[in-house]
C-alpha atoms as a PDB file:
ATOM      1  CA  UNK A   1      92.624 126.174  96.521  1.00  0.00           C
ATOM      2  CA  UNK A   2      94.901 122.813  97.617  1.00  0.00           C
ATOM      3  CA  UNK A   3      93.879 120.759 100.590  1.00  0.00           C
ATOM      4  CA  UNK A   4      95.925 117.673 101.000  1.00  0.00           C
ATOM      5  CA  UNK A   5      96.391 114.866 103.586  1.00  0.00           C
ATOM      6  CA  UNK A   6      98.783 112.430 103.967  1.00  0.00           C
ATOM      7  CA  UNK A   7      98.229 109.419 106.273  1.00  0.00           C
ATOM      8  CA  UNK A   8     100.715 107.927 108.765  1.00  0.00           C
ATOM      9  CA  UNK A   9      99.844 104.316 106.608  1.00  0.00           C
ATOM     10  CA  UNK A  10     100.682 106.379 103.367  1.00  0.00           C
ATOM     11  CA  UNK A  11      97.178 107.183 102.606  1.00  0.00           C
ATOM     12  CA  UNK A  12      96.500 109.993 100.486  1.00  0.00           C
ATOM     13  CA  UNK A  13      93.713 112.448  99.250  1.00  0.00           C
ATOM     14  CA  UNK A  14      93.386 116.051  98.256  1.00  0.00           C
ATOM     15  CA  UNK A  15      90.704 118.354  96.926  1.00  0.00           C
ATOM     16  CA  UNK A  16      91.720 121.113  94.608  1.00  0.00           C
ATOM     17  CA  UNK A  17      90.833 123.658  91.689  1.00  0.00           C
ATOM     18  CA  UNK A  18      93.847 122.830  89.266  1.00  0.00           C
ATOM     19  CA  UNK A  19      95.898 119.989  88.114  1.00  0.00           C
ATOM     20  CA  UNK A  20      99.452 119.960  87.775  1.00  0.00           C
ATOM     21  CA  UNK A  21     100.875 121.146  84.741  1.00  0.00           C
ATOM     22  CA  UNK A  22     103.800 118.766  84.732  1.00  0.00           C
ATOM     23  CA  UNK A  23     102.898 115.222  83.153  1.00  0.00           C
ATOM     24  CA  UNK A  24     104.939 113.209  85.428  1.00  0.00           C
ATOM     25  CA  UNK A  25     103.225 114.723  88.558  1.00  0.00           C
ATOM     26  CA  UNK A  26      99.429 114.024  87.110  1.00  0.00           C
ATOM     27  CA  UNK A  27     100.301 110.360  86.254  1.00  0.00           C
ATOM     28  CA  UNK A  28     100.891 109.703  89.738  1.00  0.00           C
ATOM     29  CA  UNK A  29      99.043 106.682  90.744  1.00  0.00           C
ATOM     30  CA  UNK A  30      95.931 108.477  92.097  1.00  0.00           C
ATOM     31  CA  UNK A  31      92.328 107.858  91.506  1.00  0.00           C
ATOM     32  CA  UNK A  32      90.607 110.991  90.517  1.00  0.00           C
ATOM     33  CA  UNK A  33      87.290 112.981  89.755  1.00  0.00           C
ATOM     34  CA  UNK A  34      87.149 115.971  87.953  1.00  0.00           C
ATOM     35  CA  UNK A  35      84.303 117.820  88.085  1.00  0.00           C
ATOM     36  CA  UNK A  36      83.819 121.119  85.752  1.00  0.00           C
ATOM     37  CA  UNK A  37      81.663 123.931  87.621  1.00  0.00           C
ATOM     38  CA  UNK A  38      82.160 126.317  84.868  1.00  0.00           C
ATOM     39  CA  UNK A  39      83.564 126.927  80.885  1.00  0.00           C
ATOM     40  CA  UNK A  40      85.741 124.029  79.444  1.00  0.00           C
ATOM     41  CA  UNK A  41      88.317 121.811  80.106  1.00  0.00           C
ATOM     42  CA  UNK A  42      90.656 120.148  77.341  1.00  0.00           C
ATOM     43  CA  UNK A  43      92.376 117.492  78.096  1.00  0.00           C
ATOM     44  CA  UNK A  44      94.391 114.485  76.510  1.00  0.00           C
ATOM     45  CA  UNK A  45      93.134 110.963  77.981  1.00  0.00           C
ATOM     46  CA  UNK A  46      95.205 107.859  76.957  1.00  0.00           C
ATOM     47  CA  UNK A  47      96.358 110.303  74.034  1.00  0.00           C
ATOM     48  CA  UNK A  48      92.410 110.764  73.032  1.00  0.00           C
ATOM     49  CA  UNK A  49      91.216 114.633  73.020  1.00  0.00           C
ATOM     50  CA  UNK A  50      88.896 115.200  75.853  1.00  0.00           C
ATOM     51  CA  UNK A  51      86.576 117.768  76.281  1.00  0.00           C
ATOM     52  CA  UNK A  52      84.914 118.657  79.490  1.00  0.00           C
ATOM     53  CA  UNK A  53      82.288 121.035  79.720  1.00  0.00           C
ATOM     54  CA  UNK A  54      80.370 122.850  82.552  1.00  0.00           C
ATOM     55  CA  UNK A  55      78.420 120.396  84.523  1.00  0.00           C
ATOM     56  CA  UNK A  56      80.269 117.044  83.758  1.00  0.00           C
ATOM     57  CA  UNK A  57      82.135 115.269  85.630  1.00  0.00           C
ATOM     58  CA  UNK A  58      84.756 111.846  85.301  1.00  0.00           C
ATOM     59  CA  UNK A  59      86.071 109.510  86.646  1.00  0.00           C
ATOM     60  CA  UNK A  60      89.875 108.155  86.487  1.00  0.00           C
ATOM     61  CA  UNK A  61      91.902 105.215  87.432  1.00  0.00           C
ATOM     62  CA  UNK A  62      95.414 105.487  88.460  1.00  0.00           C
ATOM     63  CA  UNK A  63      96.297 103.628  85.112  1.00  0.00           C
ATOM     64  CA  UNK A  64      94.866 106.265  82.831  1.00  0.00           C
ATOM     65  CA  UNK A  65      97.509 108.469  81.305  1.00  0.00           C
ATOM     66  CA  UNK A  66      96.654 112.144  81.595  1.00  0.00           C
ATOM     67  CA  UNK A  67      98.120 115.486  80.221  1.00  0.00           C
ATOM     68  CA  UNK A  68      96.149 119.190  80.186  1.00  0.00           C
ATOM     69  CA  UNK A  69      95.854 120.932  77.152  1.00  0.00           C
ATOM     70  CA  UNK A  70      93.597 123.559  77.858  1.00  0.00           C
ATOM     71  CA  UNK A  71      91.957 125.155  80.378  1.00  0.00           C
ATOM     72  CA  UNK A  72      89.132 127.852  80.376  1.00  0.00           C
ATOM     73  CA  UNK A  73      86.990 127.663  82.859  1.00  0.00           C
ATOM     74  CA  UNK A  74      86.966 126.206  86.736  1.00  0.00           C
ATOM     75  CA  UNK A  75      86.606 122.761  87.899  1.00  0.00           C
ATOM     76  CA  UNK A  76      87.178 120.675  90.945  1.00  0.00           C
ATOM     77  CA  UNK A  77      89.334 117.252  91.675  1.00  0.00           C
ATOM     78  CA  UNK A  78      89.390 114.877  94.055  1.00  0.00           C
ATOM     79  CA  UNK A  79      92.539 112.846  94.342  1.00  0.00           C
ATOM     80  CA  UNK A  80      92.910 109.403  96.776  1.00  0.00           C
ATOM     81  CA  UNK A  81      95.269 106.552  96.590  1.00  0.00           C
ATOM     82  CA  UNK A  82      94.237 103.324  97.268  1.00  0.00           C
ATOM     83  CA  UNK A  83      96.116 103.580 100.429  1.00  0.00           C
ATOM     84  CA  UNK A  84      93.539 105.934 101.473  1.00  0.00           C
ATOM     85  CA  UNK A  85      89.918 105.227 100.434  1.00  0.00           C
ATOM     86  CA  UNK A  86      91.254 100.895  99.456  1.00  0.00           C
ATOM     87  CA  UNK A  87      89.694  99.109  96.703  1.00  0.00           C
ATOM     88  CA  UNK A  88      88.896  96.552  98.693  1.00  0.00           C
ATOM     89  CA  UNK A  89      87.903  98.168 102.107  1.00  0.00           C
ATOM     90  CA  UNK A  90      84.716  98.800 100.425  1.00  0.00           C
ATOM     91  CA  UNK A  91      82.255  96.138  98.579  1.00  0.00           C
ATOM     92  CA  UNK A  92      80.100  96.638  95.599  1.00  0.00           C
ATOM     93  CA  UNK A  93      79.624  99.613  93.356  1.00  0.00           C
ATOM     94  CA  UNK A  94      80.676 102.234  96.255  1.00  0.00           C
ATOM     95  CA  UNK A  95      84.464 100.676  95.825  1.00  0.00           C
ATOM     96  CA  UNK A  96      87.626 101.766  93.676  1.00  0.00           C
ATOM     97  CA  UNK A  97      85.967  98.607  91.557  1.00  0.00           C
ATOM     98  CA  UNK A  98      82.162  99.661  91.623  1.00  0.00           C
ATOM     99  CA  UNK A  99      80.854 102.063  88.889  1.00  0.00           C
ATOM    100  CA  UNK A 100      83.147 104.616  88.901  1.00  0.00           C
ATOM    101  CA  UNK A 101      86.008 102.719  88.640  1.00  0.00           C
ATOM    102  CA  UNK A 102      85.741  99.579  87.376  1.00  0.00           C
ATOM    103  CA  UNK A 103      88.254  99.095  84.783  1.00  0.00           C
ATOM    104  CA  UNK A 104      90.830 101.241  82.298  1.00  0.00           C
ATOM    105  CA  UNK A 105      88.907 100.236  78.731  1.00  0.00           C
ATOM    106  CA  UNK A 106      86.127 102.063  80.400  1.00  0.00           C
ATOM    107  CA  UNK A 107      85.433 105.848  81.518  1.00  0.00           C
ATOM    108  CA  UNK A 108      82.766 107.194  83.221  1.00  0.00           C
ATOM    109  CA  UNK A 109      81.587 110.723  81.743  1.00  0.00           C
ATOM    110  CA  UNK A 110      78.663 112.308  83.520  1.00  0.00           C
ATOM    111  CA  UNK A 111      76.602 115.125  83.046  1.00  0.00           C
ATOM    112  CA  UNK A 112      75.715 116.709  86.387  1.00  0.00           C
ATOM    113  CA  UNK A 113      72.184 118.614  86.437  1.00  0.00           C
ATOM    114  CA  UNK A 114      70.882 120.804  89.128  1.00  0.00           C
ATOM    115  CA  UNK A 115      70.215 119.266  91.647  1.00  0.00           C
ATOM    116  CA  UNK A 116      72.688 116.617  91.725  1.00  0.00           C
ATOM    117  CA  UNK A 117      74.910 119.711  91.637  1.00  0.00           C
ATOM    118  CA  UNK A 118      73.419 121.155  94.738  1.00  0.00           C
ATOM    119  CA  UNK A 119      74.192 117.352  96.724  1.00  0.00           C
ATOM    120  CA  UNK A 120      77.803 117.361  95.231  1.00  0.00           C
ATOM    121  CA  UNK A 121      78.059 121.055  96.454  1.00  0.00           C
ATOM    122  CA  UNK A 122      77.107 120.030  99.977  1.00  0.00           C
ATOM    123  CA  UNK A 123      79.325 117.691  99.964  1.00  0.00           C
ATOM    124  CA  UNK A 124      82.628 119.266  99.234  1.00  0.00           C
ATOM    125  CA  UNK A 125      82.266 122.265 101.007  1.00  0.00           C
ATOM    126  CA  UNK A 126      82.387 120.593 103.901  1.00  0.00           C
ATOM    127  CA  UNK A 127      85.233 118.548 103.275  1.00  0.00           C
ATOM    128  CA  UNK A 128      88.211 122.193 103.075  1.00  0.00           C
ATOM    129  CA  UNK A 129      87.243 122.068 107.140  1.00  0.00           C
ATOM    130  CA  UNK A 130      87.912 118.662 107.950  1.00  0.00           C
ATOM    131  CA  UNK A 131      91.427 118.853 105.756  1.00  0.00           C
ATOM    132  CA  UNK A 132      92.234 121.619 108.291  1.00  0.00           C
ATOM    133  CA  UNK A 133      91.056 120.404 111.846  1.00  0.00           C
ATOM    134  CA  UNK A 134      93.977 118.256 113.290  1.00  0.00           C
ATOM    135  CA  UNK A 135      92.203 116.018 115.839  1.00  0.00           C
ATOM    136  CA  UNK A 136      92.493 112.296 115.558  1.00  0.00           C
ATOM    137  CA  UNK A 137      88.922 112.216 113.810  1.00  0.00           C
ATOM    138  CA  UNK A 138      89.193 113.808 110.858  1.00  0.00           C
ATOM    139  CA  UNK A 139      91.042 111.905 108.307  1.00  0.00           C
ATOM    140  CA  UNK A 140      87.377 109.159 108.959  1.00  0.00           C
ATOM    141  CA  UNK A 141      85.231 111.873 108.406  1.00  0.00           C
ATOM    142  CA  UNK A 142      87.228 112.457 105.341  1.00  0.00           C
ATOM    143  CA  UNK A 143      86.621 108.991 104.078  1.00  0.00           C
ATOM    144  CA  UNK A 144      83.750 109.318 104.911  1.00  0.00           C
ATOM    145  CA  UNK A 145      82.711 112.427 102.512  1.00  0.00           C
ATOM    146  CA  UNK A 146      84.801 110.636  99.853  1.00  0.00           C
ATOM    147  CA  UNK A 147      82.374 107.664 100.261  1.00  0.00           C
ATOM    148  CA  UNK A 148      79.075 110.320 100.082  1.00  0.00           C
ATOM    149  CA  UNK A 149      80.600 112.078  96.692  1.00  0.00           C
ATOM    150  CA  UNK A 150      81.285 108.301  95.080  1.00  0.00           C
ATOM    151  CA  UNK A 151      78.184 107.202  96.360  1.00  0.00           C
ATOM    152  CA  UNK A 152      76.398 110.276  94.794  1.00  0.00           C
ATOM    153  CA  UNK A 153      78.214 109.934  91.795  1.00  0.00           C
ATOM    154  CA  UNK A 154      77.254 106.599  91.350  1.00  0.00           C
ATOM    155  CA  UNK A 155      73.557 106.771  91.382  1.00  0.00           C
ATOM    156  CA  UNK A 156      74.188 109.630  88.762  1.00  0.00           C
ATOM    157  CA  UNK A 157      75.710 107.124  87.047  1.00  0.00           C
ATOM    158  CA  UNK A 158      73.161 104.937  87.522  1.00  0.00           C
ATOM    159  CA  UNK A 159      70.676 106.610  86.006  1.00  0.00           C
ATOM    160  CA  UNK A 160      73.019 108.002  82.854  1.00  0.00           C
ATOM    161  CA  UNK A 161      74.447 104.627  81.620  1.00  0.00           C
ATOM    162  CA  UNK A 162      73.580 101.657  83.143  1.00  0.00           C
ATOM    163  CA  UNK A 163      71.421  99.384  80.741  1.00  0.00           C
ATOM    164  CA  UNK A 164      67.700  98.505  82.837  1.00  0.00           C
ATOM    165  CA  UNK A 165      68.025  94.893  81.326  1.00  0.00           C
ATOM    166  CA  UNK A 166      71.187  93.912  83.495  1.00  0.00           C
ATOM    167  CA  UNK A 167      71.164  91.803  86.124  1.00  0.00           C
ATOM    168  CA  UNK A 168      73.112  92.893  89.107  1.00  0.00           C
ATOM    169  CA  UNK A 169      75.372  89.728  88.701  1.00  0.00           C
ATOM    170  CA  UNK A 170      76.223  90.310  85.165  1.00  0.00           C
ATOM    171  CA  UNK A 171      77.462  93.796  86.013  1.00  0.00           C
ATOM    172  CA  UNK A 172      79.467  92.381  88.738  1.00  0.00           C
ATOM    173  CA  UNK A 173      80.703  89.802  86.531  1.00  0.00           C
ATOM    174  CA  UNK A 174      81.756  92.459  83.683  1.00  0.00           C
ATOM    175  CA  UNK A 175      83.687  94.537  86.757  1.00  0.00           C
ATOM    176  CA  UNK A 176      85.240  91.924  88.456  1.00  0.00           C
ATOM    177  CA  UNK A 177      86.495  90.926  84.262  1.00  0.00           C
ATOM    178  CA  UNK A 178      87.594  94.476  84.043  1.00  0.00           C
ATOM    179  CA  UNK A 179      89.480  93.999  87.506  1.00  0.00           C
ATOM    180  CA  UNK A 180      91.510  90.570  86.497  1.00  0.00           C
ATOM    181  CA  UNK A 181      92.059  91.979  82.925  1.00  0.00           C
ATOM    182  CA  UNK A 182      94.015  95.391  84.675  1.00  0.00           C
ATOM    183  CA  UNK A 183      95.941  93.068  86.737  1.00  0.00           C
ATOM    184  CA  UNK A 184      96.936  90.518  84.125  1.00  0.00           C
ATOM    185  CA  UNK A 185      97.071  91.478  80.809  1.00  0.00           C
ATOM    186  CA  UNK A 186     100.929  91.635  80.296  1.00  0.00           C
ATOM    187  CA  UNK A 187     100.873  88.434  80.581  1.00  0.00           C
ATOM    188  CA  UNK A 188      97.309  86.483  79.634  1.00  0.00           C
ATOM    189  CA  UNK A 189      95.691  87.356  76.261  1.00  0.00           C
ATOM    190  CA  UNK A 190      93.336  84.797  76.372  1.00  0.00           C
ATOM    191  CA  UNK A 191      89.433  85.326  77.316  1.00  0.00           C
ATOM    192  CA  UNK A 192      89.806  81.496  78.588  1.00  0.00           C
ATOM    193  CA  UNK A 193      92.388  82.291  80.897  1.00  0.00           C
ATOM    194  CA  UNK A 194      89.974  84.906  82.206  1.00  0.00           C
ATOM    195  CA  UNK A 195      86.895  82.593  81.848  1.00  0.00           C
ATOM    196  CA  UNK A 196      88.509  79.840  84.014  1.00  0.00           C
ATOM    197  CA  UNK A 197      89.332  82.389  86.943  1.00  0.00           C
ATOM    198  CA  UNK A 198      85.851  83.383  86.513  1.00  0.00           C
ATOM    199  CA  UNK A 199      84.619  80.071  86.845  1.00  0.00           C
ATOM    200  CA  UNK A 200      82.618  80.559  83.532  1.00  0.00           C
ATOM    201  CA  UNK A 201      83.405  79.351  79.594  1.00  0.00           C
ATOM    202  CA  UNK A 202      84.590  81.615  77.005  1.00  0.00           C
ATOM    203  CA  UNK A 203      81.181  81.564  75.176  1.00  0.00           C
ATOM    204  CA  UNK A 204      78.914  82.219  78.302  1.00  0.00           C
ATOM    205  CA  UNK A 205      81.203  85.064  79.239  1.00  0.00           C
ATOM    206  CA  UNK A 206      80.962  86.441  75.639  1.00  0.00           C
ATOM    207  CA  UNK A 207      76.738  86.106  75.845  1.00  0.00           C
ATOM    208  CA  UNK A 208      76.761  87.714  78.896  1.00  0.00           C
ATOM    209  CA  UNK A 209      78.812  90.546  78.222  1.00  0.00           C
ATOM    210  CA  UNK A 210      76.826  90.825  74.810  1.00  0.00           C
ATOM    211  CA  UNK A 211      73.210  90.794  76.689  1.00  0.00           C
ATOM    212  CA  UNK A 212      74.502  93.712  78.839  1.00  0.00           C
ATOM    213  CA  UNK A 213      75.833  96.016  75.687  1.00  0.00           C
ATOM    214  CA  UNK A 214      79.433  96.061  77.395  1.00  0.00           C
ATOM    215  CA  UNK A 215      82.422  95.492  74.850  1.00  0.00           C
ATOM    216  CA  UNK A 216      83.693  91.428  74.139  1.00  0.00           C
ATOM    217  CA  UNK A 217      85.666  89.820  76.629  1.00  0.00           C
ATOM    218  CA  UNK A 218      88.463  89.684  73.971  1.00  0.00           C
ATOM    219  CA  UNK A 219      88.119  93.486  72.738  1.00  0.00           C
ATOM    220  CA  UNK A 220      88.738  94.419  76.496  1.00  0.00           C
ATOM    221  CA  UNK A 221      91.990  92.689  76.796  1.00  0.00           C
ATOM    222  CA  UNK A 222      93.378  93.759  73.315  1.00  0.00           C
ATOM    223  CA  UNK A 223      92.305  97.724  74.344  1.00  0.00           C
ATOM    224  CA  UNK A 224      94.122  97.148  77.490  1.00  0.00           C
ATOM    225  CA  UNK A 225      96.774  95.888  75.913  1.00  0.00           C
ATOM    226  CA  UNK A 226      96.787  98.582  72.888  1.00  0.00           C
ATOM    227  CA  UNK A 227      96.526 101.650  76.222  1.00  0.00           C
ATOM    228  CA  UNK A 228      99.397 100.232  77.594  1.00  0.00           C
ATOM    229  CA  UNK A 229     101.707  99.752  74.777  1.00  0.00           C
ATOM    230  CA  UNK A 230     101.004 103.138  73.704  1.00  0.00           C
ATOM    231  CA  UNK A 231     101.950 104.329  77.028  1.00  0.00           C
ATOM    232  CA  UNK A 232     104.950 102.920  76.448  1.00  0.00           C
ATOM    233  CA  UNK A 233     105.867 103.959  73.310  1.00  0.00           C
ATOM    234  CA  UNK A 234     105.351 107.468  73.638  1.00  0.00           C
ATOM    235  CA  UNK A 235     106.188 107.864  77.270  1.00  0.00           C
ATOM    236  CA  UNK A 236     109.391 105.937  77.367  1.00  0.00           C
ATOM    237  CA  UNK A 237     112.604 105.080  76.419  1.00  0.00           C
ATOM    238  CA  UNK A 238     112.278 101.483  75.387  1.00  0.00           C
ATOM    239  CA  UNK A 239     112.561  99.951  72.493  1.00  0.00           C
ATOM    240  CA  UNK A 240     109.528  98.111  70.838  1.00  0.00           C
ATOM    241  CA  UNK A 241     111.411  95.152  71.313  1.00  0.00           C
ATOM    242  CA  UNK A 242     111.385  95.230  75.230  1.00  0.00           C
ATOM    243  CA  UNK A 243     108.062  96.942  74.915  1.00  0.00           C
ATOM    244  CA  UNK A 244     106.583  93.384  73.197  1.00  0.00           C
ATOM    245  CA  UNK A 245     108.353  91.627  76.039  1.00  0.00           C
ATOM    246  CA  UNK A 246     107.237  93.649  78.278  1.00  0.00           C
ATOM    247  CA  UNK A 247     103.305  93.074  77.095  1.00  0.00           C
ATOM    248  CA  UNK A 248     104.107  89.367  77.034  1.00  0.00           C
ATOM    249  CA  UNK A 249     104.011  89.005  73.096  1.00  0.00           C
ATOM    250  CA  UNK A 250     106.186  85.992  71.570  1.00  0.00           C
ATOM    251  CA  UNK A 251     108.247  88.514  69.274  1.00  0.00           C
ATOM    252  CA  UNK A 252     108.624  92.074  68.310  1.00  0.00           C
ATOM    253  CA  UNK A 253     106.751  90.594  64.526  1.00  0.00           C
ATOM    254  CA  UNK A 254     103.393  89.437  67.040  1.00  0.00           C
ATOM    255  CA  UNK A 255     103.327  92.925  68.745  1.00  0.00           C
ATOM    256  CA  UNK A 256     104.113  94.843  65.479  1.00  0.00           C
ATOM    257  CA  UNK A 257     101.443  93.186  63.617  1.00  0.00           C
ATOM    258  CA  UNK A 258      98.924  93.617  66.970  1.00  0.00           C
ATOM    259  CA  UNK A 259      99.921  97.377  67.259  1.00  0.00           C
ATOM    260  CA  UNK A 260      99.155  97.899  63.144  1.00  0.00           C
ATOM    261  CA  UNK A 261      95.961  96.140  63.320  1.00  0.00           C
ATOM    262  CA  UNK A 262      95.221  97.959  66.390  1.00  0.00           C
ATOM    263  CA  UNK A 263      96.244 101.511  65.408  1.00  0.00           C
ATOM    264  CA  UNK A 264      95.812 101.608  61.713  1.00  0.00           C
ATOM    265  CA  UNK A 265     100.406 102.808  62.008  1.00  0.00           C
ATOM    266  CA  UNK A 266     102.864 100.916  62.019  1.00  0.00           C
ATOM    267  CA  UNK A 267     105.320 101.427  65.615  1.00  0.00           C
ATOM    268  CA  UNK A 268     107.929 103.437  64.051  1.00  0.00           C
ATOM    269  CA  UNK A 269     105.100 105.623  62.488  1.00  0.00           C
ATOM    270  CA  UNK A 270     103.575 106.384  65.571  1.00  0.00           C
ATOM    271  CA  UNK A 271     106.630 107.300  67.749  1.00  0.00           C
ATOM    272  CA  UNK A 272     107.574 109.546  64.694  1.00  0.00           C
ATOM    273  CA  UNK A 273     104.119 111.755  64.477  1.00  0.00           C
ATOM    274  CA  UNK A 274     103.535 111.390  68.205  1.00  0.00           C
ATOM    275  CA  UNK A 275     100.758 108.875  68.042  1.00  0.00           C
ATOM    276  CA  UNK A 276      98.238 111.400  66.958  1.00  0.00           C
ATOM    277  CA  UNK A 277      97.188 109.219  64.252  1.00  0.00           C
ATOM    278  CA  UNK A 278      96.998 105.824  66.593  1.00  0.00           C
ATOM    279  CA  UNK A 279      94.157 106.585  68.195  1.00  0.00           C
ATOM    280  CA  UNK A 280      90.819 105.008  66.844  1.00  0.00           C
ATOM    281  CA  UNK A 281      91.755 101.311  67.971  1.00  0.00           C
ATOM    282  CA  UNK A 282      90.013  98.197  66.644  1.00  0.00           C
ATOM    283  CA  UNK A 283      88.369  95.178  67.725  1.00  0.00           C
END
């Protein structure tokens, strides 16, 4: 099954049972959900083993990097750019910044029960007819069920992880953190340089985040930082040199001494075993 639309404005979204196989194709700059309806799905997230089994469900932002390794069972995904469904066309925790998708350190894993099965079922089985009507309606009512499944999903979520104690505005806070430190962190390592566009100081924005059980402002940027020059390491052709430049470190001695501390390997180490052994990241 493969319904896809593409929008005269470049907007994009498909439902399907399968991901490509080819690596290139599912790092594509897509948001996505996978959902598993049945037996297991093993995959590789940000070079971290995965395991999906029947019933749960996550979501992805474009910047996580993605490969399949197994699959034994069958699942659903839902694919949009933010062309399509835009991150900010919609406010709150319904938006490509809400819940779901608020930022790469983070990942939503859910575990879908009965019911909320039953309300996610309704949902896309009516969404194969829309992909196929051609009248000038139908790519609305396809935002439209796109809005109902991330609306669903997020009062799963809701109820699964969010902490009781928070406030509202400290979860907004901690998203709209996760949001600057995506778009910035090649080039701002600081939590003050976050804290001033926030309008807050460095030690409030630590309290807050510690109140709320979310991760320090400064582990957050070093993760990012750590995703993305792993990324780069094993996914490209550039030296660790450029790769330090690239991340906005003074020298290649900084980043080496980051990457170490991070990963436990030194570069050269983890380009030579594949980065298997790179993955348990520090604060």
């Amino acid at each position: 099954m493969e319904y896809t639309l593409q929008t005269p404005l470049k907007g994009f979204v498909s439902l399907t049972d399968s991901l490509p196989r080819n690596t290139e194709a599912l790092n594509d700059g897509l948001y996505r959900i996978l959902w598993v309806r049945s037996g297991e799905l093993h995959l590789e997230i940000d070079h971290l083993p995965t395991l999906l089994r029947e019933g749960e469900l996550i979501s992805l932002t474009p910047l996580r990097k993605l490969e399949i390794k197994q699959e034994e069972g069958r699942y659903l995904v839902l694919s949009f750019n933010s062309d399509f469904y835009c991150i900010y066309g919609h406010s709150g925790d319904v938006s490509c910044s809400g819940v779901l998708f608020h930022g790469s350190s983070h990942m939503i894993h859910l575990s879908i029960g009965e019911e909320q099965t039953a309300q996610l079922n309704e949902i896309v089985d009516k969404m194969p007819e829309e992909f196929i009507v051609s009248d000038d309606l139908h790519e609305e009512m396809l935002r439209l069920q796109l809005k109902r499944f991330i609306i669903t999903c997020t009062r799963i979520a809701r109820e699964q992880i969010e902490h009781p104690s928070d406030a509202e505005s400290v979860k907004d806070l901690v998203r709209r953190y996760y949001m600057l430190v995506d778009q910035h962190f090649r080039t701002r390592h600081k939590v003050s340089d976050y804290a001033s566009m926030l309008h807050r100081s460095p030690k409030t924005l630590s309290n807050l985040f510690s109140s709320g059980g979310f991760p320090s402002p400064l582990k957050i940027i070093r993760e990012r930082i750590f995703s993305e020059s792993r990324r780069l390491l094993r996914h490209t052709p550039m030296q660790a040199k450029e790769v330090a430049s690239v991340l906005g470190f003074e020298d290649l001695a900084s980043f080496s001494r980051f990457f170490k501390t991070m990963s436990g390997v030194s570069i050269s180490q983890f380009r030579s075993e594949g980065g298997e052994n790179a993955s348990k990241g520090q604060a």
